[in-house]
Protein backbone atom coordinates (compact mmCIF):
# COMPACT_ATOMS: atom_id res chain seq x y z
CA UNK A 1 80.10 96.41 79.36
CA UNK A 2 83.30 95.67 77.47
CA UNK A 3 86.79 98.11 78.61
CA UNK A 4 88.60 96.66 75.80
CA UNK A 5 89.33 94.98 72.81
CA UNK A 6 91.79 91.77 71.68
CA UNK A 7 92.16 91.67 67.55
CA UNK A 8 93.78 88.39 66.98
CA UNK A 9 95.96 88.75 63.24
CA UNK A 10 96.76 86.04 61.02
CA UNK A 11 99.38 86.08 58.40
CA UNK A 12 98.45 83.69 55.96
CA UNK A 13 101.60 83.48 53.49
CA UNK A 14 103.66 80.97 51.35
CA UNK A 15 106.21 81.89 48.48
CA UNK A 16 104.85 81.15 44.93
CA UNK A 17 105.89 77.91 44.31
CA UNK A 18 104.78 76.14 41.35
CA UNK A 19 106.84 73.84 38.69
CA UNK A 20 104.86 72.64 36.01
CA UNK A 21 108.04 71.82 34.54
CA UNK A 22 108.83 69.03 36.76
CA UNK A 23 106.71 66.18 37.71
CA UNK A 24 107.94 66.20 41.27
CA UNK A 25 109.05 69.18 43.50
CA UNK A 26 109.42 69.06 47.20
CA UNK A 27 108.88 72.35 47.95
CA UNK A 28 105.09 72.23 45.81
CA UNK A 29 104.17 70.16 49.37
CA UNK A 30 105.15 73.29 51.82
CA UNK A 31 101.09 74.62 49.97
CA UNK A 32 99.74 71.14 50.49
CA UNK A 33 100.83 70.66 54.36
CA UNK A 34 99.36 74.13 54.63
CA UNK A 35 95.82 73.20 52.70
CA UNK A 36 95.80 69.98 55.23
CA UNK A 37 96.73 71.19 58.19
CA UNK A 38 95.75 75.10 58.35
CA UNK A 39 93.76 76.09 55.84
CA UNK A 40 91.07 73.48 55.67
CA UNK A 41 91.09 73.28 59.48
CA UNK A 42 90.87 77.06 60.29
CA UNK A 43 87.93 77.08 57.45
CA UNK A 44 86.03 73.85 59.78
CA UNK A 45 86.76 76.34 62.38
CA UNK A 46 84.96 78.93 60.77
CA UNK A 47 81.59 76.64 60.52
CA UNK A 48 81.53 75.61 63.29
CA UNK A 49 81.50 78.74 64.96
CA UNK A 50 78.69 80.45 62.91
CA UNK A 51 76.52 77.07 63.08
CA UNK A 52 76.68 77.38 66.54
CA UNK A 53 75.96 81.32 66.55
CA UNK A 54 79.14 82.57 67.67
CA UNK A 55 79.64 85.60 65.77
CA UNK A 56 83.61 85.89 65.79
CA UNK A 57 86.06 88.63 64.57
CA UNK A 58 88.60 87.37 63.22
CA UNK A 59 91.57 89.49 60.61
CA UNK A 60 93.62 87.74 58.49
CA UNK A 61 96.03 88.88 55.66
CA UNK A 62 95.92 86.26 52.65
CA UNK A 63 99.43 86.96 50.28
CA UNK A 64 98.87 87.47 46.80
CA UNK A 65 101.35 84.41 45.50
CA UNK A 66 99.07 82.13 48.19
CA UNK A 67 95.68 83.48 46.61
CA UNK A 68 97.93 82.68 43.11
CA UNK A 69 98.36 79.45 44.26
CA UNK A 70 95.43 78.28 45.87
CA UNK A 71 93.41 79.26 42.66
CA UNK A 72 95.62 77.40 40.38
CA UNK A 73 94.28 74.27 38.63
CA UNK A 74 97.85 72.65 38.39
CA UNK A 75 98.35 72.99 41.94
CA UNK A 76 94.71 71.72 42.64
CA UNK A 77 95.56 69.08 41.08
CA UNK A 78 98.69 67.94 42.61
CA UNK A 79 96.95 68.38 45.56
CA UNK A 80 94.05 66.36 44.79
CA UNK A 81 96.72 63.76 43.95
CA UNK A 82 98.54 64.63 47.05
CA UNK A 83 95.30 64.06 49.26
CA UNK A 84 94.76 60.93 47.87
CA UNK A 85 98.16 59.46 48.49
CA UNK A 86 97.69 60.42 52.28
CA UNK A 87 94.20 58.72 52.36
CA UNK A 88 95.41 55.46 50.71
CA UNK A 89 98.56 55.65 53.35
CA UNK A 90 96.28 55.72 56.21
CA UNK A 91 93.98 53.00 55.27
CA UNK A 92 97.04 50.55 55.16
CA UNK A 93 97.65 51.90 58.83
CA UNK A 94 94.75 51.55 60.06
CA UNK A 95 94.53 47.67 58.82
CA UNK A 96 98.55 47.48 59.73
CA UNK A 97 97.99 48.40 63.58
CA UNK A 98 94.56 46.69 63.63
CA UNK A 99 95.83 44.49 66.75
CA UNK A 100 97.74 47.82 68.49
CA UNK A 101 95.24 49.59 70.21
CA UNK A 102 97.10 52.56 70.66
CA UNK A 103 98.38 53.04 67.13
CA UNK A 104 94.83 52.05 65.69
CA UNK A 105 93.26 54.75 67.42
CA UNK A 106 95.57 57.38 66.07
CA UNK A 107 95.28 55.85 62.40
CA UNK A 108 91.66 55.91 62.57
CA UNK A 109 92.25 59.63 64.22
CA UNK A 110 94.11 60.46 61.08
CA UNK A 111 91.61 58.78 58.78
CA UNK A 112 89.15 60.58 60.12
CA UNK A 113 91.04 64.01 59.45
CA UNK A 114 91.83 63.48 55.97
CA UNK A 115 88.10 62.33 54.92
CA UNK A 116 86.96 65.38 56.41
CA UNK A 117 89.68 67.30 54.73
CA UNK A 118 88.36 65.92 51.52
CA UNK A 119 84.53 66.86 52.29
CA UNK A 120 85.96 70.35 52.22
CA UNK A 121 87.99 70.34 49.58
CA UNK A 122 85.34 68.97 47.54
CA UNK A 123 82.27 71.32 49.26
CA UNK A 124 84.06 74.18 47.89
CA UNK A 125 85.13 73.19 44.70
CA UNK A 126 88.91 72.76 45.58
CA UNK A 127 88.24 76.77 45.93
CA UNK A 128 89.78 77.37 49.51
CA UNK A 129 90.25 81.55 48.23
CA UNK A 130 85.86 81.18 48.25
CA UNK A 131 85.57 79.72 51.14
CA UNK A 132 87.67 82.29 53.28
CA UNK A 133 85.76 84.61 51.09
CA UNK A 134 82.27 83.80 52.39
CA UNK A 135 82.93 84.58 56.30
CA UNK A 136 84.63 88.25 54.93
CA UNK A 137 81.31 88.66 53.28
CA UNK A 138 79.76 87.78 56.67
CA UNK A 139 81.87 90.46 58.45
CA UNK A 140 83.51 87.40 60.68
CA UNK A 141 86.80 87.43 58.93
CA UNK A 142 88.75 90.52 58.03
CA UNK A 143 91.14 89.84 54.75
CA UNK A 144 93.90 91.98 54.09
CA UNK A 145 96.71 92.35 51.57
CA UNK A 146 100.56 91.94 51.69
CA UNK A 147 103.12 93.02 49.31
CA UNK A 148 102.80 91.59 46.17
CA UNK A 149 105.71 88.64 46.62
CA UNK A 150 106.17 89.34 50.26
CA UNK A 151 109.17 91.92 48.99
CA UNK A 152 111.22 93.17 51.80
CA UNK A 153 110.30 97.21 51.40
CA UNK A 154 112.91 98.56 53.81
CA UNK A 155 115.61 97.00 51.44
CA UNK A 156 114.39 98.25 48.23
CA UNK A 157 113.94 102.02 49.38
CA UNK A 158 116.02 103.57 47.32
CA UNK A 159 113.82 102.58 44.86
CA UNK A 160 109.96 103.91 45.73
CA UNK A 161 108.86 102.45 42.32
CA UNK A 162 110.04 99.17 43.21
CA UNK A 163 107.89 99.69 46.41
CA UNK A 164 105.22 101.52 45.02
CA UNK A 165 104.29 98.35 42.56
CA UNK A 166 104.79 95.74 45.71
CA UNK A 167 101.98 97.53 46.86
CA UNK A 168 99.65 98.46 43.91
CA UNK A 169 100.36 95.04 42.19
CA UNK A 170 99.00 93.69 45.88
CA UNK A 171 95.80 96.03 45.84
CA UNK A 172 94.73 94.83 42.56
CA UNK A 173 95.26 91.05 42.95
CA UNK A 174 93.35 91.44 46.07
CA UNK A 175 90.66 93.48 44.52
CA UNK A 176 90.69 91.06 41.70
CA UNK A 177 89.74 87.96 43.96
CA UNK A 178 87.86 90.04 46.81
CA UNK A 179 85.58 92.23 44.75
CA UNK A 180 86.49 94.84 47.22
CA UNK A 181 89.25 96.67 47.93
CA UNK A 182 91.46 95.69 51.18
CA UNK A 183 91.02 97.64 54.33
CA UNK A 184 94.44 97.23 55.44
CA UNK A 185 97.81 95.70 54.97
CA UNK A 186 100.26 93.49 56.67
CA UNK A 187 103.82 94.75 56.03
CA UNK A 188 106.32 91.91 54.76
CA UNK A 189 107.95 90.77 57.97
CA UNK A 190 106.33 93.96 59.98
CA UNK A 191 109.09 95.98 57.93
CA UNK A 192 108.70 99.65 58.27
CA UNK A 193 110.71 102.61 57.24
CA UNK A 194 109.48 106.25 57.13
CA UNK A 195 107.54 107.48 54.37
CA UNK A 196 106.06 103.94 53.33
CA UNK A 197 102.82 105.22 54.28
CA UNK A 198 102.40 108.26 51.60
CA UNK A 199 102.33 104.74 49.29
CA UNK A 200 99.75 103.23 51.36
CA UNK A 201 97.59 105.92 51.48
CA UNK A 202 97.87 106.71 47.65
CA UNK A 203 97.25 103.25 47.04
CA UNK A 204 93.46 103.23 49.16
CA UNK A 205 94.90 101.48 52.53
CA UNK A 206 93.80 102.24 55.61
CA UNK A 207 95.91 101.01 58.32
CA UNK A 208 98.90 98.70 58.42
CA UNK A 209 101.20 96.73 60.69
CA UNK A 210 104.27 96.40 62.52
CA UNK A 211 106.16 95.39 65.49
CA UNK A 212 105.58 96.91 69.14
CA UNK A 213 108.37 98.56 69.26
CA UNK A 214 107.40 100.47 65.92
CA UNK A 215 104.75 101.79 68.13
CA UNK A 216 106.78 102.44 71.11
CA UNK A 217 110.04 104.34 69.36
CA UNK A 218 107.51 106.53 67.14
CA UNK A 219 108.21 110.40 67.19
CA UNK A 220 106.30 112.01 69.52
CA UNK A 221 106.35 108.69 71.62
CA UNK A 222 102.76 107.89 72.00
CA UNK A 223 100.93 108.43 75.41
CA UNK A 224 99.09 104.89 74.94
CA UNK A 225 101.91 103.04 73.91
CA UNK A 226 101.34 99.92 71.35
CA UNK A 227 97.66 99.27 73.42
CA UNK A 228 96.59 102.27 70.62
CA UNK A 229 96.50 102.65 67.02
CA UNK A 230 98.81 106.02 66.20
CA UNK A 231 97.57 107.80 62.92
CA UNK A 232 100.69 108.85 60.73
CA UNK A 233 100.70 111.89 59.19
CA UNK A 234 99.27 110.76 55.84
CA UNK A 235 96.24 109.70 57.92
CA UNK A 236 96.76 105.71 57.56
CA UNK A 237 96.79 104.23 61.06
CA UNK A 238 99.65 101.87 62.25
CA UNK A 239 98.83 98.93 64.78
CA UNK A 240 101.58 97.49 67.08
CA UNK A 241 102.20 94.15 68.06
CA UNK A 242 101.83 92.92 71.59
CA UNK A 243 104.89 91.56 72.79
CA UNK A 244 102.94 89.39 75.94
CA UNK A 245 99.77 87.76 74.23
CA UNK A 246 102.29 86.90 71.05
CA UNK A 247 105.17 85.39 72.87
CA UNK A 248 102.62 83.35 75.11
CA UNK A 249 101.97 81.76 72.07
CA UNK A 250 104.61 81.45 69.14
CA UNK A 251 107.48 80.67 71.78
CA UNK A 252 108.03 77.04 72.07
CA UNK A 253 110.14 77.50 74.62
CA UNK A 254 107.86 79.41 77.13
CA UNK A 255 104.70 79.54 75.01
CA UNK A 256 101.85 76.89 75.03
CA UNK A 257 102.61 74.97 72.01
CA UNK A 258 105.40 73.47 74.02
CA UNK A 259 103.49 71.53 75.99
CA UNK A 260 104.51 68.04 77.19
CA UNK A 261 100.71 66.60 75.85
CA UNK A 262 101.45 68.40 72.31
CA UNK A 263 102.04 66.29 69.13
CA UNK A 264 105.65 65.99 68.25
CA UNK A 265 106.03 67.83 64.71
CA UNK A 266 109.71 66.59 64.01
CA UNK A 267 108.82 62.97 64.31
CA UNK A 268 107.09 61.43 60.96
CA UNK A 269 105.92 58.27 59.94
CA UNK A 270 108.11 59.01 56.66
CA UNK A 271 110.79 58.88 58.94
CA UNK A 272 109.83 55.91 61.54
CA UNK A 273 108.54 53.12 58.96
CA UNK A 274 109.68 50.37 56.86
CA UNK A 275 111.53 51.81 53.93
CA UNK A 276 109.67 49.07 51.60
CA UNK A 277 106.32 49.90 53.09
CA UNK A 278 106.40 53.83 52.96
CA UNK A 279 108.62 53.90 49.44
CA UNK A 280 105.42 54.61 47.57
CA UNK A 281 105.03 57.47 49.55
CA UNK A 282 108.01 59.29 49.69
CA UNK A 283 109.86 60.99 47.24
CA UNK A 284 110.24 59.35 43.26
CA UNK A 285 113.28 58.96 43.69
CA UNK A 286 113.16 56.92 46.98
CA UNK A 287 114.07 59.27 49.52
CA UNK A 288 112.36 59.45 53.14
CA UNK A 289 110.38 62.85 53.49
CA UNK A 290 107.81 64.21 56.02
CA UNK A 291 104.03 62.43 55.21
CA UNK A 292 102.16 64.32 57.63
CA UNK A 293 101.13 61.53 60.13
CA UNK A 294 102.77 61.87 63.47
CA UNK A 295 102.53 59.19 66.10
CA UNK A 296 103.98 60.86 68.87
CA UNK A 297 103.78 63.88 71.92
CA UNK A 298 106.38 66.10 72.93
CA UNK A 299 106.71 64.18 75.96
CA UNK A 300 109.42 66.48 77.81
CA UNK A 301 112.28 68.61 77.63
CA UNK A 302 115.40 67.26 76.45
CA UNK A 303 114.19 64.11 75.09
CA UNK A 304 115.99 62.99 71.98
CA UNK A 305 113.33 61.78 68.67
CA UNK A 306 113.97 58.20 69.79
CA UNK A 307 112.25 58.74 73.56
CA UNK A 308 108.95 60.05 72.10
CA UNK A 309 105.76 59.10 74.08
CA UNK A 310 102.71 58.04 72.21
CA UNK A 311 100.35 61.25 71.06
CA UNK A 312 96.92 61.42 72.13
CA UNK A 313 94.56 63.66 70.76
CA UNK A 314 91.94 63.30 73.35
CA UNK A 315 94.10 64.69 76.23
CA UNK A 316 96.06 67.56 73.59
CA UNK A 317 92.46 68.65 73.18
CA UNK A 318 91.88 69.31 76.48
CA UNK A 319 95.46 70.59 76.88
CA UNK A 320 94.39 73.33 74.31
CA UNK A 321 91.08 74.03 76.43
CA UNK A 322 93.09 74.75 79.48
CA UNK A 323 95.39 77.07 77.51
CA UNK A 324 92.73 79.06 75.96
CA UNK A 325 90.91 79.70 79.18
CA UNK A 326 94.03 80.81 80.09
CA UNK A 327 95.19 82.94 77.45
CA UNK A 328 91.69 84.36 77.73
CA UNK A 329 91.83 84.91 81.98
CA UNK A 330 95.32 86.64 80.78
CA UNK A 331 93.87 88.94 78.30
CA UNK A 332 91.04 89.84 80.87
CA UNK A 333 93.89 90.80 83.36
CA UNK A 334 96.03 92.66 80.65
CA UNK A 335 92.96 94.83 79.74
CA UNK A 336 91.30 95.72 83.19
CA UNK A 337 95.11 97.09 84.51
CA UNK A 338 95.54 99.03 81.15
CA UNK A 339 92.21 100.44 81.34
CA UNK A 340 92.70 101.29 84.71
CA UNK A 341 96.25 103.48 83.57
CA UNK A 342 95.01 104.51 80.05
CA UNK A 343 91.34 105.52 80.89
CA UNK A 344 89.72 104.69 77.75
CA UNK A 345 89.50 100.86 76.10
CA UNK A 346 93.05 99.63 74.94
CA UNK A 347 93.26 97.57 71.97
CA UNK A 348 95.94 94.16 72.03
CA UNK A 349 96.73 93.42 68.62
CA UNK A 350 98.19 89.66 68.51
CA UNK A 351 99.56 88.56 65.16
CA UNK A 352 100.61 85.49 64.69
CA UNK A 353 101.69 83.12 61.43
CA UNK A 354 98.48 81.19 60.09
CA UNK A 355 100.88 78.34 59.37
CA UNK A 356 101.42 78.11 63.25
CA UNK A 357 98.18 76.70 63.54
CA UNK A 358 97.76 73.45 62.37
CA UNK A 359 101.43 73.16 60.33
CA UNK A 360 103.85 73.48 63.41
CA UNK A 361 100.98 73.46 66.59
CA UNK A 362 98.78 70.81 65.57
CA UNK A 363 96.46 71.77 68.17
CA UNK A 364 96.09 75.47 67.46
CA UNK A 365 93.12 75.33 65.92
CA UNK A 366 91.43 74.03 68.39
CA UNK A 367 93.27 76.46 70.60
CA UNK A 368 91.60 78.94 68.47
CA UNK A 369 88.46 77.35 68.28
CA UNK A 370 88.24 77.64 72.37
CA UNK A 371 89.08 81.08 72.41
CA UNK A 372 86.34 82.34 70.29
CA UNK A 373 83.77 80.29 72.14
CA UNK A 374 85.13 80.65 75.73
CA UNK A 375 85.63 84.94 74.96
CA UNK A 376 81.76 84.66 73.35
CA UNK A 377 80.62 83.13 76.22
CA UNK A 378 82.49 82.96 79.52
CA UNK A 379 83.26 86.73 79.68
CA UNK A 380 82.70 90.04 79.22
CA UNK A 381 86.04 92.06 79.85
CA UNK A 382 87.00 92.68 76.13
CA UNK A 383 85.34 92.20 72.72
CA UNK A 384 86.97 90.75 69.79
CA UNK A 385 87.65 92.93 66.68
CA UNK A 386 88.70 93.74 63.04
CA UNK A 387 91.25 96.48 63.05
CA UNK A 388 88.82 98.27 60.54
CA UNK A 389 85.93 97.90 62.37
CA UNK A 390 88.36 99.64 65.68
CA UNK A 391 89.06 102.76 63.76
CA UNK A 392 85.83 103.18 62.82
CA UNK A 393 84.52 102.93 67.03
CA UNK A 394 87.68 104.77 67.49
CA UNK A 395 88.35 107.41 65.08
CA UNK A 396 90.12 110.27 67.31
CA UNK A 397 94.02 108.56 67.76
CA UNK A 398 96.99 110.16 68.34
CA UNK A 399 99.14 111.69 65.43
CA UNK A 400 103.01 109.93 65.12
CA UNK A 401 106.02 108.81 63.33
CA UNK A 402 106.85 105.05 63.79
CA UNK A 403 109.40 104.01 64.00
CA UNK A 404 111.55 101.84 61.26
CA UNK A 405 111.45 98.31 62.54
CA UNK A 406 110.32 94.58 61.49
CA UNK A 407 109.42 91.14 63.51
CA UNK A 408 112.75 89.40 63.03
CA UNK A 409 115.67 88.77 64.73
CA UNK A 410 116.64 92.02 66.55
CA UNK A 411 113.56 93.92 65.60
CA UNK A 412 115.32 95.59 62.37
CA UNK A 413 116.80 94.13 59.02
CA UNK A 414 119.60 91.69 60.72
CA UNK A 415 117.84 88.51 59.60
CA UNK A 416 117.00 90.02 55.40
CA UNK A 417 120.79 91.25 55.24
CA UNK A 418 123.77 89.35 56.58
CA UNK A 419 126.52 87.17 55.21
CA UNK A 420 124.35 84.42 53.95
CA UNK A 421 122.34 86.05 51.65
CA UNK A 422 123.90 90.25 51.62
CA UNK A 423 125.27 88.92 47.52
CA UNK A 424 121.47 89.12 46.66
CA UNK A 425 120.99 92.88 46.56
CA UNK A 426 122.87 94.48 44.39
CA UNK A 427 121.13 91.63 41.32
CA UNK A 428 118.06 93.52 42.72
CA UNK A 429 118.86 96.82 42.80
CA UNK A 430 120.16 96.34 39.37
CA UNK A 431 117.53 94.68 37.97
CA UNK A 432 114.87 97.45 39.87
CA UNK A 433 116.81 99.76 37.85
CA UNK A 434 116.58 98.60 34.74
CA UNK A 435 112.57 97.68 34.92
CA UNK A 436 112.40 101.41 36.26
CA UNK A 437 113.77 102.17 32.66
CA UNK A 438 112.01 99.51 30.58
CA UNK A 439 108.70 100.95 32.23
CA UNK A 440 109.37 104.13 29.86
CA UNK A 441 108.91 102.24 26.84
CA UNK A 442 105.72 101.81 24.97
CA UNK A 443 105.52 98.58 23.01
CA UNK A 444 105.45 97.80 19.51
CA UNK A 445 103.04 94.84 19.83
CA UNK A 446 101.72 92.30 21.53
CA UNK A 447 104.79 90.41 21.90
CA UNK A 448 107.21 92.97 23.67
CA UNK A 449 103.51 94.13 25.76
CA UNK A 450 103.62 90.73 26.96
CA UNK A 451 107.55 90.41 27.11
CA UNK A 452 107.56 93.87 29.81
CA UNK A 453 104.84 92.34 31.85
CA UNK A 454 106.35 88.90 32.55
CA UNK A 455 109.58 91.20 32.98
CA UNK A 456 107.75 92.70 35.68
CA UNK A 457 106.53 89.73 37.13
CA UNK A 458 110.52 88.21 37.09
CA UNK A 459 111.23 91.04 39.30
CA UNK A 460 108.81 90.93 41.59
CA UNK A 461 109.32 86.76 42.32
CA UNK A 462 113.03 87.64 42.73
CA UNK A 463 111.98 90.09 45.58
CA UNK A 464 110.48 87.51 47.38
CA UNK A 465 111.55 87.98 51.01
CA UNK A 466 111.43 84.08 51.54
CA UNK A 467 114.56 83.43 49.59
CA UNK A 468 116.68 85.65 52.01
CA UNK A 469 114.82 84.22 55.13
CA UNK A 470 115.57 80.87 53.82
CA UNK A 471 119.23 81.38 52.99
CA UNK A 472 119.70 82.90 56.92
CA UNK A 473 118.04 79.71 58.23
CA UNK A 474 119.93 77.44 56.96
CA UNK A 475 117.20 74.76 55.65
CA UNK A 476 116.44 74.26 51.66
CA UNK A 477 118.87 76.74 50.93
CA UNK A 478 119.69 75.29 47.50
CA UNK A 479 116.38 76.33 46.40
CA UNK A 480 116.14 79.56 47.90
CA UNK A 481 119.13 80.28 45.91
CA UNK A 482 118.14 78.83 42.81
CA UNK A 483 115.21 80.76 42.73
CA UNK A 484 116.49 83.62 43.54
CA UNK A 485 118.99 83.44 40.24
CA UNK A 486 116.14 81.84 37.78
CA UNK A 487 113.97 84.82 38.10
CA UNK A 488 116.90 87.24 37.61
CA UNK A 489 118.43 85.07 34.94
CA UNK A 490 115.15 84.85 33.48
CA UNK A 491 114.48 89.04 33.49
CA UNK A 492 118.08 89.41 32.41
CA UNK A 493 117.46 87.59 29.79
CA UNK A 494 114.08 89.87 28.89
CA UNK A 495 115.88 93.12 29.32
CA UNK A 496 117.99 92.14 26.84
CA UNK A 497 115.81 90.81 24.20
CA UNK A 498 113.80 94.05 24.46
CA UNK A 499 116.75 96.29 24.20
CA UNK A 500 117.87 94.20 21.27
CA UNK A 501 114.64 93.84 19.77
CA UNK A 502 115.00 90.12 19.31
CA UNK A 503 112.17 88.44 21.66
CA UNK A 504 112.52 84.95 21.62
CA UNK A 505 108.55 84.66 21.91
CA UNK A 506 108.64 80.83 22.18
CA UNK A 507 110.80 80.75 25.17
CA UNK A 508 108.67 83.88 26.71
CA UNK A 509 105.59 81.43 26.14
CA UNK A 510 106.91 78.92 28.17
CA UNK A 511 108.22 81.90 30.97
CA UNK A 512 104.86 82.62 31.20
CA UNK A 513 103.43 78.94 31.60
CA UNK A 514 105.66 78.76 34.40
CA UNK A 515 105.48 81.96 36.13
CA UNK A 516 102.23 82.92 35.68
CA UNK A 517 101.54 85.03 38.68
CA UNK A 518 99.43 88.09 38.18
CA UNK A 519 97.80 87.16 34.76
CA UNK A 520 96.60 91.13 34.51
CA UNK A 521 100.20 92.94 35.69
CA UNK A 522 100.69 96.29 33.98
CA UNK A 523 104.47 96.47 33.96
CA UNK A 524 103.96 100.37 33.81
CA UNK A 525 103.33 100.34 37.60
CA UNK A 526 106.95 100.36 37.19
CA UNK A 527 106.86 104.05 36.06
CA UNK A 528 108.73 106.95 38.21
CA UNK A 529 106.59 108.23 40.61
């Protein structure tokens, strides 16, 4: 008999990138890594575990602008070309190391990979939204929603329309794709502030989440601490994050993806060979980018790029067994001492990044991939579980306010609202304003219907809390800020042409072509509430 459950959360979540007005953009490739290395992998995953009659729980939010862009044909089809650039690349290494054993072995390692990535790609129709689709239909995987671009809702407050259509716009896209409603929602960043839940309640959600401490700062503080759901006062339940199983994870420093046997992400064939040899495969213009096939292991601490051992997948595998059984033996430990203090079954929520698994930690999927099996099999402390399916076993939880708090830096707003990237916000709030306005208006036609949609739409992509993340972090900053001005440039540009009543309806044509997110918007989700 179980005393416990572990719900293990993925946040699977890219910014809505897509440029069918250039032939080439970098940033298209942060999807396609993704496809390769998480997405296709986590879906093998999947099979594997219900041919062999493991019958995992698994939850995992999937963001509207990745749905968006995993469903679009253009972006299928730069990845199809994408796929097949990587497969040509790895035959010539293969026959290139043919008389280095070593090197051989991880080219044919490679080859192997991207063949079966192709099987996939191909078994599903280049579909990857169907194929997470079919394991929610089998109750294994849990999908929930997001905001609609990943807006940061703490920051647009003073605005509860602006926040109220981040969340609607996100119901519908989901229910669009899922034919279902979502269960529950994954707050952009974990960012809570009081009163956010009346919107997720009048909007059909059930629970949502956010950092521990969200849990642990809520008003009354709550007797079980984040190892319990707490039910706000609207009746939508809050889950907390656990600060142990999550750091024993995500933390290169301390957590298992740091690991000597590990493959070395920052060290890339793009990087390491011949500029001649690998020019076809970088970028048009002849610059050196990441390709995706990495030779070599961590190796140690403090080693510089050039002192890289050579990877081998055979012993990272079983580097990833050992860490499993022991995040597993941890989790046993965790839920037999809280069940001893608590007197009733706790619940450890870990979420995590999806991208973590495959993108940055090669090896966590078949970290994952251990820990189903080995908790299915090798123990019977805790059960794994959808958050949904929880509150349903568990329907009597404590009443509470959380607390306002995110994930980042600090465990408030630091990271969305500093130096490098504060000049964003008062665009925002202005243009917020003026959609709250335009949302009044009933069009004429066709044309300004159409031009107070993609309006809408401009907004929302300018929201997108990636662009601040990305201007705090320091890397592709350039775009982050060009994106950030396009979309208000471009709803500037709408606000006025409606106000005038001079739509330029060829250049909103090719608006639309471009950013073509949310084909079935209603910009009056905009309306005062």
């Amino acid at each position: 008999m179980s005393i416990g459950y572990l719900a293990l959360v993925l946040h699977a979540h890219l910014p809505f990138v897509r440029h069918p007005e250039s032939d080439f953009v970098l940033e298209e490739e942060w999807l396609f890594e993704a496809i390769t290395e998480t997405y296709v992998p986590l879906i093998t995953m999947f099979e594997g575990l219900k041919q062999d009659g493991v019958d995992f729980k698994l939850t995992m939010s999937m963001t509207p602008p990745l749905v968006a862009m995993l469903r679009d044909p253009l972006l299928q089809e730069r990845y199809d070309e994408h796929l097949t650039k990587l497969e040509e690349l790895i035959e010539l290494e293969v026959d290139r190391n043919v008389h280095n054993g070593h090197l051989q072995y991880l080219a044919e390692h490679y080859a192997k990979e991207f063949n079966h990535v192709r099987r996939i790609w191909e078994k599903y129709d280049r579909d990857l939204v169907k194929a997470f689709k079919q394991f929610q239909d089998s109750n294994n995987l849990e999908i929930i929603t997001c905001g609609a671009t990943h807006g940061y809702l703490p920051l647009m407050k003073m605005y509860p329309e602006a926040v109220w259509a981040q969340i609607q716009v996100a119901v519908e896209s989901y229910t669009e794709h899922f034919d279902r409603p979502p269960n529950g929602i994954w707050l952009p960043e974990c960012a809570y502030y009081e009163g956010v839940e009346r919107m997720l309640a009048d909007a059909g959600l059930r629970y949502f989440l956010t950092d521990g401490h969200g849990i642990l700062y809520a008003r009354p503080r709550p007797r079980f601490g984040s190892y319990s759901p707490i039910y706000t006062e609207t009746g939508v339940a809050a889950f907390g994050r656990d600060h142990e199983s999550s750091q024993q994870v995500w933390s290169s420093q301390v957590g298992y993806p740091g690991a000597s046997e590990y493959r070395e992400f920052y060290r890339d064939l793009g990087w390491d060979a011949e500029y001649e040899y690998i020019k076809p495969y970088v970028m048009p213009n002849g610059q050196r980018k990441n390709v995706g096939i990495k030779y070599h292991k961590i190796t140690g601490k403090g080693l510089g790029l050039s002192d890289k051992e050579w990877y081998d997948p055979y012993w990272a595998r079983e580097k990833a067994a050992e860490h499993a059984s022991n995040f597993m033996f941890n989790r046993e430990r965790q839920v037999e001492h809280l069940h001893d203090i608590m007197h009733r079954p706790p619940i450890i929520v870990s979420p995590y990044d999806a991208e973590l698994f495959g993108h940055w930690w090669y090896e966590g999927p078949w970290f994952l991939d251990y820990l189903f099996r080995k908790t299915w099999f090798d123990q019977g402390t805790y059960n794994m579980t959808h958050l949904a399916d929880y509150l349903l076993e568990n329907p009597t939880q404590q009443v509470a306010r959380p607390s306002q708090s995110s994930w980042g830096y600090k465990g408030f707003h630091e990271y969305w609202l500093n130096d490098t990237n504060a000049w964003i916000y008062p665009h925002l709030h202005k243009a917020a304003e003026r959609m709250i306005d335009l949302a009044k208006q009933e069009p004429a036609d066709e044309l300004e219907w159409r031009a107070l949609n993609q309006a809408a739409r401009e907004l929302l992509l300018a929201q997108s809390s990636d662009w601040a993340f990305i201007m705090r972090t320091g890397t592709m900053v350039p775009y982050a800020v060009r994106r950030t001005r396009s979309h208000l440039a471009r709803f500037t540009k709408l606000w006025e042409d409606l106000n005038q009543e001079k739509i330029d309806s060829g250049w909103l044509a090719k608006v639309e072509a471009i950013d073509n997110i949310f084909p079935n918007i209603n910009y009056r989700v905009y309306r005062t509430l």
